[in-house]
Protein backbone atom coordinates (compact mmCIF):
# COMPACT_ATOMS: atom_id res chain seq x y z
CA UNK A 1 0.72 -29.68 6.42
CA UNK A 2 -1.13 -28.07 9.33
CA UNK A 3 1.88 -25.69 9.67
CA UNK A 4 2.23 -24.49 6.01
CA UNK A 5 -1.88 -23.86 6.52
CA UNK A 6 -1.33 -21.89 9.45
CA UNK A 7 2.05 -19.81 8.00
CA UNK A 8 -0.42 -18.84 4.62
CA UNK A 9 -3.55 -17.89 7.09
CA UNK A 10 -0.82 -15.84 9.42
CA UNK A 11 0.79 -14.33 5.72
CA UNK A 12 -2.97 -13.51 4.45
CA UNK A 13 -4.12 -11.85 8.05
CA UNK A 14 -0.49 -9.76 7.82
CA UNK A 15 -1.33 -8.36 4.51
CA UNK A 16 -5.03 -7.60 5.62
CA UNK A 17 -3.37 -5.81 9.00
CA UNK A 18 -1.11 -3.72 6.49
CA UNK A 19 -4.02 -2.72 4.68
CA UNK A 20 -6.04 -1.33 7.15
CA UNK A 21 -2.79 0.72 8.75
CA UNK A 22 -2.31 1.86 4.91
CA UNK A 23 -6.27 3.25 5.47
CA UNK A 24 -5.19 5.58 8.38
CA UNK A 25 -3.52 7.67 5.75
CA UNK A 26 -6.09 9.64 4.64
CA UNK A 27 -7.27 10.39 8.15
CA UNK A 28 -3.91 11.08 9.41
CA UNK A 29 -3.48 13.87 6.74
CA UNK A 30 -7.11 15.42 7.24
CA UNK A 31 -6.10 15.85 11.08
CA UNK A 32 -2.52 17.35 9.90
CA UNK A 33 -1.99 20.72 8.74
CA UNK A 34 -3.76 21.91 5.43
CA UNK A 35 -0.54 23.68 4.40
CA UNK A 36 1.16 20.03 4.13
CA UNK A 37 2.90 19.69 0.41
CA UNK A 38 1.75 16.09 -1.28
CA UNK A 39 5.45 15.60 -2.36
CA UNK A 40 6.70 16.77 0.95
CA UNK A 41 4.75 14.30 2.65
CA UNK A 42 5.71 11.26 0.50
CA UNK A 43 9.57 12.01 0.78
CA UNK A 44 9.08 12.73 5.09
CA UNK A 45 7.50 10.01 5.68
CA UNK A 46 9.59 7.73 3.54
CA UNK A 47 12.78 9.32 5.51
CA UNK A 48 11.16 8.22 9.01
CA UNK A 49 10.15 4.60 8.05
CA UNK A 50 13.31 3.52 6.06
CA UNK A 51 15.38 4.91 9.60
CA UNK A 52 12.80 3.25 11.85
CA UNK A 53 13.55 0.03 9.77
CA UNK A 54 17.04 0.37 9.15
CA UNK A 55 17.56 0.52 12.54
CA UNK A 56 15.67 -2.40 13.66
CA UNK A 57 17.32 -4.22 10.70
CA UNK A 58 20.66 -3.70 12.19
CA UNK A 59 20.07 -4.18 15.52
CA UNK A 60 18.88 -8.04 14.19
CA UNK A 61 21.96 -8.74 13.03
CA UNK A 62 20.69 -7.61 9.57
CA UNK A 63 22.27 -4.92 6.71
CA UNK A 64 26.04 -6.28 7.37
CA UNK A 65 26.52 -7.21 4.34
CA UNK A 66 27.29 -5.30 0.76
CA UNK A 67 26.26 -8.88 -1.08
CA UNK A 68 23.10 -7.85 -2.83
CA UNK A 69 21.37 -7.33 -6.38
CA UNK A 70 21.93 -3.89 -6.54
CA UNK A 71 20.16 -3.41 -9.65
CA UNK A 72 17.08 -4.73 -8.49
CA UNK A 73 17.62 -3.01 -5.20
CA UNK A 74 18.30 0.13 -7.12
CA UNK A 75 14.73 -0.13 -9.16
CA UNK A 76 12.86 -1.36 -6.50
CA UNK A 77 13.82 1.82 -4.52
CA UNK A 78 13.09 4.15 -7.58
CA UNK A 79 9.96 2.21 -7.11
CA UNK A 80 9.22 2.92 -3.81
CA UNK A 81 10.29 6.81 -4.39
CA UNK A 82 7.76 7.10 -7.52
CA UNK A 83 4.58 5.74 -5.71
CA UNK A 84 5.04 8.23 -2.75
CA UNK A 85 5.74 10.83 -5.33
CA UNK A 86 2.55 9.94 -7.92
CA UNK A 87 0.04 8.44 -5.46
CA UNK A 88 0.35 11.79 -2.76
CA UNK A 89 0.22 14.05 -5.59
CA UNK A 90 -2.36 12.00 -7.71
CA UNK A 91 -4.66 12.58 -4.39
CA UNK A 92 -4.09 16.10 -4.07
CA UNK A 93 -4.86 16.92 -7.96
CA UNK A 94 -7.75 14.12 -8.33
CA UNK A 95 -9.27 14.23 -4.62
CA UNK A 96 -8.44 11.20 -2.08
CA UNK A 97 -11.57 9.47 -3.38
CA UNK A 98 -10.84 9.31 -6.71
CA UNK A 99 -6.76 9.08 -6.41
CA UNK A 100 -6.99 6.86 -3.01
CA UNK A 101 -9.25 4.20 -5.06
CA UNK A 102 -7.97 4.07 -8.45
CA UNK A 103 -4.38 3.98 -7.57
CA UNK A 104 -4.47 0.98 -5.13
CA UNK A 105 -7.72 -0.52 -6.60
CA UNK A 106 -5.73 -0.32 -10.14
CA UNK A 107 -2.63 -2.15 -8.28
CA UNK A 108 -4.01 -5.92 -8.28
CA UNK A 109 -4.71 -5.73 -11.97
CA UNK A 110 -1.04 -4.62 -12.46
CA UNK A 111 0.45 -7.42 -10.26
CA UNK A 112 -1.40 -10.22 -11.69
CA UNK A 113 -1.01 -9.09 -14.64
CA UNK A 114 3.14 -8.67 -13.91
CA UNK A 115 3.37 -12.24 -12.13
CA UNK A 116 2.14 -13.49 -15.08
CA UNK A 117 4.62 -12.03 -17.19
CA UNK A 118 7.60 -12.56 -15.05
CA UNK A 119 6.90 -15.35 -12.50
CA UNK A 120 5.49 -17.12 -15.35
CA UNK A 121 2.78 -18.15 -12.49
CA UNK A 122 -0.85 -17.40 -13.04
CA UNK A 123 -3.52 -16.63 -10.25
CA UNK A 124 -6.09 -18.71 -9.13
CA UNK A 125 -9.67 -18.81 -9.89
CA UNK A 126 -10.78 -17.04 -6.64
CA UNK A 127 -8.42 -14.17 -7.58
CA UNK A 128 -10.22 -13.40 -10.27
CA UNK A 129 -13.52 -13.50 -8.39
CA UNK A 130 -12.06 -11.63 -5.49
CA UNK A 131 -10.67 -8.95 -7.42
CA UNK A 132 -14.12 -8.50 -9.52
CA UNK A 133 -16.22 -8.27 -6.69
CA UNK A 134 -13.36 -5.72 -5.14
CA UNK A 135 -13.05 -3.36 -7.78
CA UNK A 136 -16.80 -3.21 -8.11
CA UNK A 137 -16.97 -2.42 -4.40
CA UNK A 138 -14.24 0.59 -5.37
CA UNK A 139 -15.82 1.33 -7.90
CA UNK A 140 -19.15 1.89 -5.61
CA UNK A 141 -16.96 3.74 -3.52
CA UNK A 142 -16.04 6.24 -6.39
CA UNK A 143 -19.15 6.30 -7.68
CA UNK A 144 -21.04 7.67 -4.03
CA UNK A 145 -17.98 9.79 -3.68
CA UNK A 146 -18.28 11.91 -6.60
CA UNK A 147 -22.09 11.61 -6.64
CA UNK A 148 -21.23 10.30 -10.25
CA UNK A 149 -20.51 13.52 -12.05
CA UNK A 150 -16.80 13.99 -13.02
CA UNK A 151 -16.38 11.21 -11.11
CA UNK A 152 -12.68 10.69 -12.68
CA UNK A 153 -11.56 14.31 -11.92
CA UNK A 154 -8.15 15.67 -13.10
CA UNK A 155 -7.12 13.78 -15.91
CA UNK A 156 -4.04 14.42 -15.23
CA UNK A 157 -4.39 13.23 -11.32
CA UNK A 158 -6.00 9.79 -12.98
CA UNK A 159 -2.79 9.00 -14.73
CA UNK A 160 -0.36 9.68 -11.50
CA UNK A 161 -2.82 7.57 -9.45
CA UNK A 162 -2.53 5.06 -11.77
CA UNK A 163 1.33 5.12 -11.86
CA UNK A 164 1.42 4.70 -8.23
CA UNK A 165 -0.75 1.76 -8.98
CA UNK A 166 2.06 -0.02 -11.05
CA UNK A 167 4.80 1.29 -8.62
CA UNK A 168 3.41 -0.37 -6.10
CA UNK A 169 2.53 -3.38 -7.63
CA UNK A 170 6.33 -3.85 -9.10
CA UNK A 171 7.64 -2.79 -5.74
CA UNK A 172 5.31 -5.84 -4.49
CA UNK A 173 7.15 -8.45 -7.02
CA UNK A 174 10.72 -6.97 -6.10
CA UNK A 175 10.18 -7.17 -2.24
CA UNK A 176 8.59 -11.01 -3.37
CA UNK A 177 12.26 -12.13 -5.29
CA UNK A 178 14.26 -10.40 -2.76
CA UNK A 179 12.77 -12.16 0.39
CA UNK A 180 14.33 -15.79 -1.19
CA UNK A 181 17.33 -14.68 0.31
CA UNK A 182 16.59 -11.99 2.90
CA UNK A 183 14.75 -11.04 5.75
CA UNK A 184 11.63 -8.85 5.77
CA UNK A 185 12.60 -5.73 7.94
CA UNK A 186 16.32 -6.43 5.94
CA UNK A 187 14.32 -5.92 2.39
CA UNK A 188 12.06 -2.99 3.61
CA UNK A 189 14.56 -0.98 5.13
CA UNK A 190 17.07 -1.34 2.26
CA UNK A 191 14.80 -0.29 -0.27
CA UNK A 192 13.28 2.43 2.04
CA UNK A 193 16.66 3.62 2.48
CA UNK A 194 17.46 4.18 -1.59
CA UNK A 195 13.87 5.26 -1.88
CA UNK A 196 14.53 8.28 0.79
CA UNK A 197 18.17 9.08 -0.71
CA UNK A 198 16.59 9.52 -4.17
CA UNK A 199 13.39 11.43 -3.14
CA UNK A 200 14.90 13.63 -0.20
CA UNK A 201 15.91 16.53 -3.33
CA UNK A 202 12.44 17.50 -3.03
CA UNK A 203 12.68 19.03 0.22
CA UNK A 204 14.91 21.75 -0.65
CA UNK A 205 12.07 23.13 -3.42
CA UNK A 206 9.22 22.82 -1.25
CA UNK A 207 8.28 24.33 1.89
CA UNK A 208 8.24 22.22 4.57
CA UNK A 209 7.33 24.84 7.78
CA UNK A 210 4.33 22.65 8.73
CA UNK A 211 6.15 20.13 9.72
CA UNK A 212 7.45 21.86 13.20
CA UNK A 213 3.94 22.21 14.33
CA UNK A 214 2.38 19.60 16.13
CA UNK A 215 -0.07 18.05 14.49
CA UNK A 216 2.55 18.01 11.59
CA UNK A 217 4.99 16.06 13.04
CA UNK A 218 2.66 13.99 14.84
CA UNK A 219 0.88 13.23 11.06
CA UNK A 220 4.56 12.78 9.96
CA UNK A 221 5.72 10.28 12.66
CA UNK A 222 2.39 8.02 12.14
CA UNK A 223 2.35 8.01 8.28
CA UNK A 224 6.35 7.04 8.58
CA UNK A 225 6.21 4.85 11.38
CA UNK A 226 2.88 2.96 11.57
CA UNK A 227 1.36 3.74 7.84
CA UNK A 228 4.67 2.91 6.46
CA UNK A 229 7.34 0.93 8.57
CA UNK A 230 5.25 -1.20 10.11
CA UNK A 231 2.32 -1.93 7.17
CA UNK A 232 5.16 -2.64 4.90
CA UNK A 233 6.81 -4.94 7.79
CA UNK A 234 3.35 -6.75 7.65
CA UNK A 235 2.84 -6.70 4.00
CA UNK A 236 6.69 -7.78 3.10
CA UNK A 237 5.90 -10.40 6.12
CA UNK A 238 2.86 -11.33 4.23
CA UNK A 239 4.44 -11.84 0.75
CA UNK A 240 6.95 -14.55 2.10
CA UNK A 241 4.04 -17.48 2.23
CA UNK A 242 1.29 -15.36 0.05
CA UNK A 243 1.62 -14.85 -3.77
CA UNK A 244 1.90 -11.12 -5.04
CA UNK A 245 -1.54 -10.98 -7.06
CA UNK A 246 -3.39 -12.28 -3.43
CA UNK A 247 -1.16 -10.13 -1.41
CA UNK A 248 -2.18 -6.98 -3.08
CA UNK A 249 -5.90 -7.61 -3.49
CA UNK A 250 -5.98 -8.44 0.21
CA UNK A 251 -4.52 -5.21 0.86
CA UNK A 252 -7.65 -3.68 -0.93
CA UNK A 253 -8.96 -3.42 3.10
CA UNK A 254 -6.83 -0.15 2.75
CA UNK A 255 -9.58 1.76 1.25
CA UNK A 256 -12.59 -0.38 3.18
CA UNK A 257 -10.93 1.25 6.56
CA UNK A 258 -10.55 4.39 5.07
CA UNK A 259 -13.94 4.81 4.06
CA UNK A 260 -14.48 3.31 7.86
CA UNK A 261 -12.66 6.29 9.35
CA UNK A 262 -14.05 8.87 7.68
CA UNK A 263 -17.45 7.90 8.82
CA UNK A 264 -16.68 7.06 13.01
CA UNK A 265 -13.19 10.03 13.15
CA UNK A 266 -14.03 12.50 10.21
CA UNK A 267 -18.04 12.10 11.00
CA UNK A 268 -18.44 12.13 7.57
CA UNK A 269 -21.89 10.62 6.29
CA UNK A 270 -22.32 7.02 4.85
CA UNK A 271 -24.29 6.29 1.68
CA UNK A 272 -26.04 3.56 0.38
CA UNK A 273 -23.62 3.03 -2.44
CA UNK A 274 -20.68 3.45 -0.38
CA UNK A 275 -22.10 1.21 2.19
CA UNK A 276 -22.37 -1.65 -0.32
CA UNK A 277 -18.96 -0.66 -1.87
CA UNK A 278 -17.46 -1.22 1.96
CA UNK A 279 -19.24 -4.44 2.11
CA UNK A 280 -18.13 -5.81 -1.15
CA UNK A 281 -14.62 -5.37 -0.83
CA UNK A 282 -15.01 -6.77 3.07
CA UNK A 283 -16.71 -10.56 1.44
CA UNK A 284 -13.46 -10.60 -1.28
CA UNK A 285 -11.39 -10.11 0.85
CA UNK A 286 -13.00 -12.46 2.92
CA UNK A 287 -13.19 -15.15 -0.20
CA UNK A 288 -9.26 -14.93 -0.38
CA UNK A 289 -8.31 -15.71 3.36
CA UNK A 290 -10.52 -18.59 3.47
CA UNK A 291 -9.17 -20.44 0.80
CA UNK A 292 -6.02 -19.83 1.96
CA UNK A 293 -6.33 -22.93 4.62
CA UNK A 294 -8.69 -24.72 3.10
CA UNK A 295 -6.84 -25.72 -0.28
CA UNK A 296 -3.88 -26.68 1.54
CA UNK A 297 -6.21 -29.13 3.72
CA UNK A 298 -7.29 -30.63 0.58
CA UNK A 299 -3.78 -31.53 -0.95
């Protein structure tokens, strides 16, 4: 029993570490070059962590075999291709406020709401709270952001944002089913892969001269190989002992170090609002990891 306690604590604190890497993005891309394309972006660094993982798969012994669901491989990679595609331009048309929070704070109300509907398996109670108390914090975070007028921006930006929201989420429940059979870096890197082959079109439409200076392939090779390969290596690593709707709200430390960054690398200033938005998220998070041990103590 003290094990299983210590595999769901070690899933939880994976999903948290994924998080925070997933919070460099923003940062990464305000250090890169301004002439950087959204969609350009999404597709590179998609490229660079489905080879990083492919070839780590392989070298484990992994990818060998042609024995898999290849529908659900297919749409899980369509998945994969459509979030970088609608959250990176979502940002760009909405702001990275408004399209960083509302796309991944929008994503735990899409997979509870999807493991309901096909894991026929319904959260817990301290989801719910969690998730209240986190999407008030983003909500904070919007709010002292936009200094609460227009606070939504683009409409238009809203809607991708919230696409990417659902991507991810369904791209959450795929990577779940497929890891009953699999390993994780096996499961990333294969749906990496087909996400790359079916977004790497939009490279020959856009121009993609930034990426030969430095600081745009060093933005490149961290959003592909730390903000990508290796969160989603945590996060898939998570998902094997952690349920999808917990997974993804623990994740919500992706806009708490974000906001974190900005402050201590961007020197941007810290507001009252967005100081209790950071703390808010930080306690439900918090409220899901404890549990985590301490329910399985009580069976």
């Amino acid at each position: 029993m003290t094990t299983r306690s210590t595999k769901i604590s070690f899933g939880a604190l994976y999903v948290v570490l994924a998080g925070m890497l997933w919070g460099t993005t923003g940062t990464a891309q305000a250090l890169g070059p301004s002439t950087s394309n959204p969609l350009a972006v999404g597709a590179l660094r998609l490229i660079v962590a489905g080879i990083a993982l492919a070839l780590m798969s392989y070298c484990r012994g992994g990818l060998r075999s042609l024995s898999w669901p290849w529908g659900l491989v297919f749409l899980g990679g369509a998945l994969v291709a459509l979030y970088q595609a609608t959250f990176f331009s979502g940002v760009a048309l909405a702001g990275v406020a408004v399209g960083t929070i509302v796309g991944i704070g929008s994503a735990p109300i899409f997979a509870g709401v999807l493991e309901i509907i096909f894991f026929r398996q319904k959260p817990r109670l301290i989801w719910y709270l969690s998730t209240t108390v986190a999407l008030c914090g983003c909500a904070l975070l919007l709010f002292a952001e936009n200094g609460g007028a227009d606070s939504w921006g683009s409409f238009l930006g809203v809607l991708l944002a919230l696409c990417a929201g659902l991507s991810y989420a369904g791209t959450s429940l795929i990577m779940k089913t497929l890891l009953q059979e699999r390993e994780a870096e096996e499961v990333t890197a294969m749906l990496f892969c087909v996400g790359a082959v079916l977004l790497t079109p939009v490279l020959f439409y856009v121009d993609i001269s930034w990426l030969f200076s430095p600081s745009g392939f060093v933005m490149i090779l961290h959003l592909g190989l730390f903000s990508m390969a290796l969160a989603y290596l945590l996060f898939v690593k998570g998902l094997e002992v952690v349920p999808v709707s917990t997974a993804v709200t623990l994740a919500l430390t992706e806009p708490m170090t974000a906001g974190l960054l900005a402050v201590f690398v961007l020197d941007e200033k810290l507001c009252l609002l967005s100081g209790v938005g950071l703390v808010l998220i930080f306690f439900a998070v918090l409220f899901l990891l404890i549990p985590q041990k301490a329910k399985i103590e009580a069976l």
